[in-house]
Structure formats: structure tokens, C-alpha cells
C-alpha atoms as a PDB file:
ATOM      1  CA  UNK A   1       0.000   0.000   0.000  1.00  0.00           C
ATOM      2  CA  UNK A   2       2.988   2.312   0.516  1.00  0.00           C
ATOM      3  CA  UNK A   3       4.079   1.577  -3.175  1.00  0.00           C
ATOM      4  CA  UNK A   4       4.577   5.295  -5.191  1.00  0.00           C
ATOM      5  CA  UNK A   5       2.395   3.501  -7.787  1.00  0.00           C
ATOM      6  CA  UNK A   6      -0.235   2.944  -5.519  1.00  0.00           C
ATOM      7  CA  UNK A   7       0.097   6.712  -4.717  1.00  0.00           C
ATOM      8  CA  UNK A   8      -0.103   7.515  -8.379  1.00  0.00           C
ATOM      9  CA  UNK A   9      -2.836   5.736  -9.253  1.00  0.00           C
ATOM     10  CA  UNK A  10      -5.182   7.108  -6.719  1.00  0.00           C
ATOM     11  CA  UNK A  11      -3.889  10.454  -7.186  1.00  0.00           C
ATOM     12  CA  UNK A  12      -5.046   9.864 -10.852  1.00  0.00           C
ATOM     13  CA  UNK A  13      -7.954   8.783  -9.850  1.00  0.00           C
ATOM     14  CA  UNK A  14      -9.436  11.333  -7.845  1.00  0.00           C
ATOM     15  CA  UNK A  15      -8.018  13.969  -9.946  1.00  0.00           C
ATOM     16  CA  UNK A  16     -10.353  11.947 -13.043  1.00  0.00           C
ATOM     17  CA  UNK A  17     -13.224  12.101 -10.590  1.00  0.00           C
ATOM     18  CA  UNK A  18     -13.105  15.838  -9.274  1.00  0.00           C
ATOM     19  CA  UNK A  19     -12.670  16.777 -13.221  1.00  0.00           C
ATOM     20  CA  UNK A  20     -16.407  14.710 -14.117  1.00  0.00           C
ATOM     21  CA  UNK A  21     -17.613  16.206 -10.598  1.00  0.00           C
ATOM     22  CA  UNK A  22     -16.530  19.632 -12.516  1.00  0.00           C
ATOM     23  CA  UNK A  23     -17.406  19.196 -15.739  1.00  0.00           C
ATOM     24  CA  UNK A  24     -21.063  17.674 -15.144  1.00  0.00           C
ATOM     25  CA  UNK A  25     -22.214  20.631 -12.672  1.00  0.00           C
ATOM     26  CA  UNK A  26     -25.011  22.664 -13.482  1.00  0.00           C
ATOM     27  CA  UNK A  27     -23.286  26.091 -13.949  1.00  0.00           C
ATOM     28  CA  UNK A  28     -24.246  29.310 -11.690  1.00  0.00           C
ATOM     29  CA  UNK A  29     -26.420  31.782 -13.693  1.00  0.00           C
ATOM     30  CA  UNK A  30     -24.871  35.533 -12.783  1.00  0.00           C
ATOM     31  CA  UNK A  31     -27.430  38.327 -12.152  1.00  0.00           C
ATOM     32  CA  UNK A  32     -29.239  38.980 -16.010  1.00  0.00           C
ATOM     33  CA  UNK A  33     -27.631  43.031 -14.618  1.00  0.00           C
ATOM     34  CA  UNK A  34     -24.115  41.865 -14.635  1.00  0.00           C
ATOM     35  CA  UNK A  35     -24.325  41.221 -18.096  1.00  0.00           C
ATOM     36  CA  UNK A  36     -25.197  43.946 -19.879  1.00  0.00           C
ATOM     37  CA  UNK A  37     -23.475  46.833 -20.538  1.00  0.00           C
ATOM     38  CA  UNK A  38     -22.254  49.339 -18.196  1.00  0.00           C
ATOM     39  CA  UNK A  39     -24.185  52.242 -20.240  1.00  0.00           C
ATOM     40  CA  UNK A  40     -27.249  49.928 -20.900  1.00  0.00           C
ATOM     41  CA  UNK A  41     -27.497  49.826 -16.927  1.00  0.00           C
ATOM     42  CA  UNK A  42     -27.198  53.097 -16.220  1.00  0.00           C
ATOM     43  CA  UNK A  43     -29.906  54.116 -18.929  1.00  0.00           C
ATOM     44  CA  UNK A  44     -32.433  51.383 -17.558  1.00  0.00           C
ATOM     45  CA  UNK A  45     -31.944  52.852 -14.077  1.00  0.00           C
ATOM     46  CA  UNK A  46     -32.058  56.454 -14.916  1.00  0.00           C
ATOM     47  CA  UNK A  47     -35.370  55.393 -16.856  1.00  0.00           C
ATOM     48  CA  UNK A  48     -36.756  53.784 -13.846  1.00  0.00           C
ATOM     49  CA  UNK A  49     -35.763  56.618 -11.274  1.00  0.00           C
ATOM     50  CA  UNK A  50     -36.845  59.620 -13.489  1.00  0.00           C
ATOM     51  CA  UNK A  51     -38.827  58.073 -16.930  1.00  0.00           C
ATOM     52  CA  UNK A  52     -39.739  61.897 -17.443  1.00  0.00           C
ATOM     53  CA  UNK A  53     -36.747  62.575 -19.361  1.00  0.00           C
ATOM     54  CA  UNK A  54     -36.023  61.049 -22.938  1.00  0.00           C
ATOM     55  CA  UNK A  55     -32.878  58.658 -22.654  1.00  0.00           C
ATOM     56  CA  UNK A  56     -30.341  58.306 -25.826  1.00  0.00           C
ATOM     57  CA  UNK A  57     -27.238  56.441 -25.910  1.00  0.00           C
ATOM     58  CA  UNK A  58     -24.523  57.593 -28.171  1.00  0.00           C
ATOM     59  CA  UNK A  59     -21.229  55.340 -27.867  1.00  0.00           C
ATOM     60  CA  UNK A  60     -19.735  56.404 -23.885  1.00  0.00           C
ATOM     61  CA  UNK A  61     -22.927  59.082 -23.625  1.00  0.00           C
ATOM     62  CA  UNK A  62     -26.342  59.394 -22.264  1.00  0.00           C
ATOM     63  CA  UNK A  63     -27.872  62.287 -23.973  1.00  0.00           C
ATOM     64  CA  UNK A  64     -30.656  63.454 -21.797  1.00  0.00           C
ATOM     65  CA  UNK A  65     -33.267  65.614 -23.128  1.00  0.00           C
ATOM     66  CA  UNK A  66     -37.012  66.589 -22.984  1.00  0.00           C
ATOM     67  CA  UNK A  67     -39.336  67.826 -25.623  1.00  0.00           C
ATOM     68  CA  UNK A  68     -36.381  67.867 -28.102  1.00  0.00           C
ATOM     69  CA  UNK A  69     -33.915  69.953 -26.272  1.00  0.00           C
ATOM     70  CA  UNK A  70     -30.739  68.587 -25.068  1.00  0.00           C
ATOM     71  CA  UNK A  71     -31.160  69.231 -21.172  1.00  0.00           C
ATOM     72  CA  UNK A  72     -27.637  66.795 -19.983  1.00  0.00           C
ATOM     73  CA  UNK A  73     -25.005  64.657 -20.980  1.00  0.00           C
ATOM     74  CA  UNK A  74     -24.200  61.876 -19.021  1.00  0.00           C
ATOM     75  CA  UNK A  75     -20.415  60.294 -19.560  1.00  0.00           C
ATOM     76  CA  UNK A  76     -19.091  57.225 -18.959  1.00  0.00           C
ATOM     77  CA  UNK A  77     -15.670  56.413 -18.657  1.00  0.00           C
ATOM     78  CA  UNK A  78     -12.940  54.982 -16.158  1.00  0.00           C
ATOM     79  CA  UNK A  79     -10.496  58.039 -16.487  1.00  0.00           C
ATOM     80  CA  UNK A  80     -13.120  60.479 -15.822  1.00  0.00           C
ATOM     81  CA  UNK A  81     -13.358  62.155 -12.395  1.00  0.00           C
ATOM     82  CA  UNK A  82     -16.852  62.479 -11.239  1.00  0.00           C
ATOM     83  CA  UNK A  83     -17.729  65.789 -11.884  1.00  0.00           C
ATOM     84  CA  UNK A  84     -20.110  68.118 -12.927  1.00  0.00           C
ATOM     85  CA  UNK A  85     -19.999  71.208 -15.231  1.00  0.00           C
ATOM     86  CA  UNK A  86     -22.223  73.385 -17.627  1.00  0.00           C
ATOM     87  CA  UNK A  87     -21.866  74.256 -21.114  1.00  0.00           C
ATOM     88  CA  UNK A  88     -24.232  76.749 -21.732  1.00  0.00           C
ATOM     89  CA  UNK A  89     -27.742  75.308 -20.988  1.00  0.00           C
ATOM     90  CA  UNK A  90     -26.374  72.126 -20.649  1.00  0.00           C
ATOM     91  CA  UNK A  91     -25.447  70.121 -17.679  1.00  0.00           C
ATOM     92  CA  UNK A  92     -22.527  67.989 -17.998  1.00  0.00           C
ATOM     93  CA  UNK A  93     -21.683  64.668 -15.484  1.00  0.00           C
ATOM     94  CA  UNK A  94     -19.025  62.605 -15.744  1.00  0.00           C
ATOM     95  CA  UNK A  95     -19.439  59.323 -14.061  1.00  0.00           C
ATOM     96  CA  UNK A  96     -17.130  55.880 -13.695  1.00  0.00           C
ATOM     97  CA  UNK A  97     -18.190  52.984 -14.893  1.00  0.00           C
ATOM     98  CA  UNK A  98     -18.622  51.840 -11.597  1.00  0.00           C
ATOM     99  CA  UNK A  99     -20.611  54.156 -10.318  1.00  0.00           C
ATOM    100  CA  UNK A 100     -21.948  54.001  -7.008  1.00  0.00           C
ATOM    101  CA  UNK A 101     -25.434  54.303  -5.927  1.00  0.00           C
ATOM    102  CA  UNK A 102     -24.688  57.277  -4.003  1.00  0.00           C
ATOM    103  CA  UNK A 103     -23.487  59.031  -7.219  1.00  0.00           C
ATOM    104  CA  UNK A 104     -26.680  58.040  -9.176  1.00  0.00           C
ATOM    105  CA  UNK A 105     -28.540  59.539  -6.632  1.00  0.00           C
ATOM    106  CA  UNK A 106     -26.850  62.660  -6.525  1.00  0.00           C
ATOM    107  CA  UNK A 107     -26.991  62.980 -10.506  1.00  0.00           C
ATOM    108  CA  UNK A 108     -30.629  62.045 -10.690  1.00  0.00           C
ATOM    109  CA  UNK A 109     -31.278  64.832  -8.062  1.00  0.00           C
ATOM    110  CA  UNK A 110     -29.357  67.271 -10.361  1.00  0.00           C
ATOM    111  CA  UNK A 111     -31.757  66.145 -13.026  1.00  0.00           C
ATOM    112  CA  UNK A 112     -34.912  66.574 -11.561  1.00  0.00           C
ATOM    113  CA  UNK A 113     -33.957  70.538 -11.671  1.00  0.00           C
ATOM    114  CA  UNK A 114     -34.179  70.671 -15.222  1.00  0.00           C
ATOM    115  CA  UNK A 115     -37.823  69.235 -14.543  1.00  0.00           C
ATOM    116  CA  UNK A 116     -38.948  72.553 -13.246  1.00  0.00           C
END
């Protein structure tokens, strides 16, 4: 029973077995939110905080606007600083990708100005 061949062989063996153990698991389904993308999320939760705005994504931007008028822009990106700034009429946030929910909330509260 001491044999290194005996050794091997069951060493072999339960490395066979934990590999069909593996490979015949059902696998864990991630949240259906984790998969889509980072801009897709944040429109479908601006849409369900404030669905009185109109919500358009072009490539790393939200355009915001309302009756036709560009009221924000709404930029995604990881070397961004979260900020806010006006152009002219328009408000201006730059968010990280992984935003927090504290940040949504603040930028949704900035929004809800332009409702007035």
C-alpha cells in the first residue's frame, strides 16, 4: 500500500473524478444586470428613477433631453473624475463605470432641476 504507484494511481484517480464532478455541474447563472453593458445599466436605471426625461445612448454618452432639447449629458468612462460642469444650458456629469449608488442619486437629483 505504501508503493509510489499505488500513490499515483489514486492520485489519478481522484483527480479523473473531481474533473467529471466539474465538468457535469449545473453552472451558476450571474445576475441577467451583470451582463449587460455598463451604459445599458445606467440608462435602464435612470429610466426607472426619473422616466420623465427622454434617454439616448450615443457610444460612452447618455444624452438626456425633454421635448427635443438637449437638457444633460451623461459620460461614462474609467479616467473620468466624477464631476459636474455646464456648457451653456447644458449640464454635464461625468461618471465611472462603476458608479456608485450614491453618485446616481446625486446625478438624478441634479436632473430633476431641469424638470422645473
Amino acid at each position: 500500500m505504501n508503493s509510489p504507484l499505488t500513490w499515483l494511481v489514486l492520485l489519478m484517480g481522484a483527480g479523473i473524478v473531481l474533473y467529471f464532478i466539474a465538468r457535469f455541474l449545473p453552472k451558476k447563472s450571474n445576475d441577467s444586470m451583470r451582463r449587460i453593458a455598463p451604459i445599458d445599466r445606467l440608462q435602464a436605471e435612470l429610466i426607472r428613477r426619473e422616466p420623465y426625461f427622454d434617454y439616448t445612448i450615443k457610444q460612452d454618452r447618455i444624452i438626456v433631453s425633454k421635448d427635443g432639447s438637449i437638457d444633460a449629458y451623461i459620460i461614462l468612462d474609467d479616467k473620468a473624475v466624477n464631476a459636474t460642469r455646464k456648457l451653456g444650458d447644458v449640464m454635464i456629469f461625468s461618471l465611472k463605470q462603476r458608479y456608485r449608488i450614491k453618485e446616481l442619486s446625486e446625478l438624478v437629483a441634479k436632473l430633476q432641476q431641469f424638470k422645473k
